[in-house]
C-alpha atoms as a PDB file:
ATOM      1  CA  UNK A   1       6.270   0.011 -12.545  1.00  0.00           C
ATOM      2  CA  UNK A   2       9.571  -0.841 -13.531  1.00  0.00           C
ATOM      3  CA  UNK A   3      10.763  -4.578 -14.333  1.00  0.00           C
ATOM      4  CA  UNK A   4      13.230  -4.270 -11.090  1.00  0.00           C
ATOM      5  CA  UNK A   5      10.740  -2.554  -9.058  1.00  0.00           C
ATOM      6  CA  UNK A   6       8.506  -5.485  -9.888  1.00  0.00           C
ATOM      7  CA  UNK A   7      11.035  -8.132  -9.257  1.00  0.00           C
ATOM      8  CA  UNK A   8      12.080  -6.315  -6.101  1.00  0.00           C
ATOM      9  CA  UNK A   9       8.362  -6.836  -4.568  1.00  0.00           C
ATOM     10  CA  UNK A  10       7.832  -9.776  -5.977  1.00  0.00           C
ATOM     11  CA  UNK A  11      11.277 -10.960  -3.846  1.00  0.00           C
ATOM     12  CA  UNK A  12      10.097  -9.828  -0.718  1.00  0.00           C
ATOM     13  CA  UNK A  13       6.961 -11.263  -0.951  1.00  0.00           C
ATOM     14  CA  UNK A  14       8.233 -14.530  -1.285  1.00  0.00           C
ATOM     15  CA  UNK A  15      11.259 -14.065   1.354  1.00  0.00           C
ATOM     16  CA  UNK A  16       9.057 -12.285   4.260  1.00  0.00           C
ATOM     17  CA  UNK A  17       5.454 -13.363   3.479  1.00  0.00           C
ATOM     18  CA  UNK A  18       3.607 -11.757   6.550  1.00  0.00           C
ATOM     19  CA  UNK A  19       6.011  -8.543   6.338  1.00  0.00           C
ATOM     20  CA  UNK A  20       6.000  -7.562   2.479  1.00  0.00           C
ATOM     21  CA  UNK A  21       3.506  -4.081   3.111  1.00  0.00           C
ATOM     22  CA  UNK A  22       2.076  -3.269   5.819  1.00  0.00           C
ATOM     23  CA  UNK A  23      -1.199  -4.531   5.453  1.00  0.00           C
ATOM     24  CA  UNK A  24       0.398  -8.020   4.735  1.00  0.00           C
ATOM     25  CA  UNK A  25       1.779  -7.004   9.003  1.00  0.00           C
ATOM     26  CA  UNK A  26      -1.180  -5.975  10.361  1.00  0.00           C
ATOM     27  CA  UNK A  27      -3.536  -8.391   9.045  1.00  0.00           C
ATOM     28  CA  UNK A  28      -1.084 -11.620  10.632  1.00  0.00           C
ATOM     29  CA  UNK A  29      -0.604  -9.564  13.714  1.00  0.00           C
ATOM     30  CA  UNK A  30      -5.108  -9.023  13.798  1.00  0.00           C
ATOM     31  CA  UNK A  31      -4.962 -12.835  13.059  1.00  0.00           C
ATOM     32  CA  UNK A  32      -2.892 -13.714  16.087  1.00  0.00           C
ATOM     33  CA  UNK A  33      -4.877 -12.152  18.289  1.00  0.00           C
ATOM     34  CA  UNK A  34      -3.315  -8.206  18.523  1.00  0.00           C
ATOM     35  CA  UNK A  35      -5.902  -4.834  18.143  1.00  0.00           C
ATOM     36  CA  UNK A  36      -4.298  -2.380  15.298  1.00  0.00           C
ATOM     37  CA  UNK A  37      -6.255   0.195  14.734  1.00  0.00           C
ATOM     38  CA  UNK A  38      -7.295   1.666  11.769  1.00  0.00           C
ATOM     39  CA  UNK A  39      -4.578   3.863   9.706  1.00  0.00           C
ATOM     40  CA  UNK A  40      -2.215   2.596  11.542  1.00  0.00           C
ATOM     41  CA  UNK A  41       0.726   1.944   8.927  1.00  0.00           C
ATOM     42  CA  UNK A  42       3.785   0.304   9.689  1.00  0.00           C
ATOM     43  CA  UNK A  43       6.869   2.113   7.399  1.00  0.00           C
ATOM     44  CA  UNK A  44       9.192  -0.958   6.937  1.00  0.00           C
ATOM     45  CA  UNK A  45       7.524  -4.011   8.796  1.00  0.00           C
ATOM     46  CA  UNK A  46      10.592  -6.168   8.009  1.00  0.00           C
ATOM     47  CA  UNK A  47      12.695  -4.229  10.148  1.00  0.00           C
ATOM     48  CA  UNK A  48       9.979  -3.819  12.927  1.00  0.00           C
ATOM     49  CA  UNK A  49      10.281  -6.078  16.623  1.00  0.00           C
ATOM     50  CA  UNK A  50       6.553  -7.198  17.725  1.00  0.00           C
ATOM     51  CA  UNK A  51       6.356  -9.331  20.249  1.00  0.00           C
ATOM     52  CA  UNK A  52       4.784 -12.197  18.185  1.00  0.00           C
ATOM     53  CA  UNK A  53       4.806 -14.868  21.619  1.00  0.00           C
ATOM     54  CA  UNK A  54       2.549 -12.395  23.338  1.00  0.00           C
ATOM     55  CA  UNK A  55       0.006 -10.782  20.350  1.00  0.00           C
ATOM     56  CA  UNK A  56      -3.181 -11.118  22.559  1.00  0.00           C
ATOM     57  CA  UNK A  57      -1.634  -7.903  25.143  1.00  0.00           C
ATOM     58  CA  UNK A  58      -0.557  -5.873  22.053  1.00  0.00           C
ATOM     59  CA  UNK A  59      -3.191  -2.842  21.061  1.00  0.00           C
ATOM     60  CA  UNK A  60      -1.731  -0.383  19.466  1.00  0.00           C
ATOM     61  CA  UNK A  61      -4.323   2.333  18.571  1.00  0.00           C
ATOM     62  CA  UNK A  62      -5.786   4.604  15.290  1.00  0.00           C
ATOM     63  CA  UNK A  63      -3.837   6.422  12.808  1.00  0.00           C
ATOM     64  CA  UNK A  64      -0.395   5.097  14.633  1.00  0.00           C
ATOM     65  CA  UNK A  65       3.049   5.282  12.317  1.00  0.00           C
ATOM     66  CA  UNK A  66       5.402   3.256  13.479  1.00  0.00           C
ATOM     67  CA  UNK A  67       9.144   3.105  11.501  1.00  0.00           C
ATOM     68  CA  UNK A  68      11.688   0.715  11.163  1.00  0.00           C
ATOM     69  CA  UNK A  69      13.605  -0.263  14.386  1.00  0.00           C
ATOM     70  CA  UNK A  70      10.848   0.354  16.664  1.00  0.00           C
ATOM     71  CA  UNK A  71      10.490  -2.828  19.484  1.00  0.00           C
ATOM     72  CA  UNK A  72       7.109  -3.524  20.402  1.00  0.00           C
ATOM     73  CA  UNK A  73       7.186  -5.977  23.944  1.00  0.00           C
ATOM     74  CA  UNK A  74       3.997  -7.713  24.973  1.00  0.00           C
ATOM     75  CA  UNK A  75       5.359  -7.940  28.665  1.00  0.00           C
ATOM     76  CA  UNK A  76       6.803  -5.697  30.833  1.00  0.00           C
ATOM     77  CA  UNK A  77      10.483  -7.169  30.233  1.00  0.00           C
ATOM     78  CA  UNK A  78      11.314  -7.792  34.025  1.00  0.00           C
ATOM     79  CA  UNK A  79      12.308 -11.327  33.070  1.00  0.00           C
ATOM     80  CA  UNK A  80      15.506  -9.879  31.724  1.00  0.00           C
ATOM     81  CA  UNK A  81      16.070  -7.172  34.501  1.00  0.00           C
ATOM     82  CA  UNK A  82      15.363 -10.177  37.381  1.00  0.00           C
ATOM     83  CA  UNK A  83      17.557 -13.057  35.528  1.00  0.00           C
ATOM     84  CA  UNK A  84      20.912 -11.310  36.215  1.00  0.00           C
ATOM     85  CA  UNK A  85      19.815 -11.250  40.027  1.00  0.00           C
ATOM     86  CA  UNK A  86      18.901 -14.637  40.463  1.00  0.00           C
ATOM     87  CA  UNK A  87      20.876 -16.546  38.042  1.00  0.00           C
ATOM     88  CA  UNK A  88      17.927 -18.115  36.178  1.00  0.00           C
END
């Protein structure tokens, strides 16, 4: 490994602790209460959406590849449909 390719890593470990690799992501997601299943691997975590508020109603299942951009919602996102409607 290359002195900027360590640097690099060693950057992004400091600036996005729980999002460095992704089994830095799924283990904080396990520990707040989501279900990942095994081989699931997360391509660029720090540019991945989950849900963090709701982590108990996220499962996502076995062998799962999920890439950068990808929004993962714990609800069902009415909230954001209905407030236009009602004003609230």
């Amino acid at each position: 490994m290359g002195l900027k390719t360590f640097v690099r890593n060693v950057a992004k470990r400091i600036m996005y602790p729980n999002r460095y690799s992704s089994d830095a992501y799924i283990g904080y997601l396990n520990r707040g209460g989501a279900e990942i299943g095994s081989g699931t691997f997360f391509y660029d975590p720090v540019h991945v959406m989950i849900d963090e508020g709701n982590l108990p109603y996220i499962k996502i299942g076995k062998n799962c590849r999920i890439t950068k951009d990808v929004i993962i919602l714990g609800h069902d996102y009415s909230y954001a449909v209905l407030r236009p409607v009602y004003h609230r």
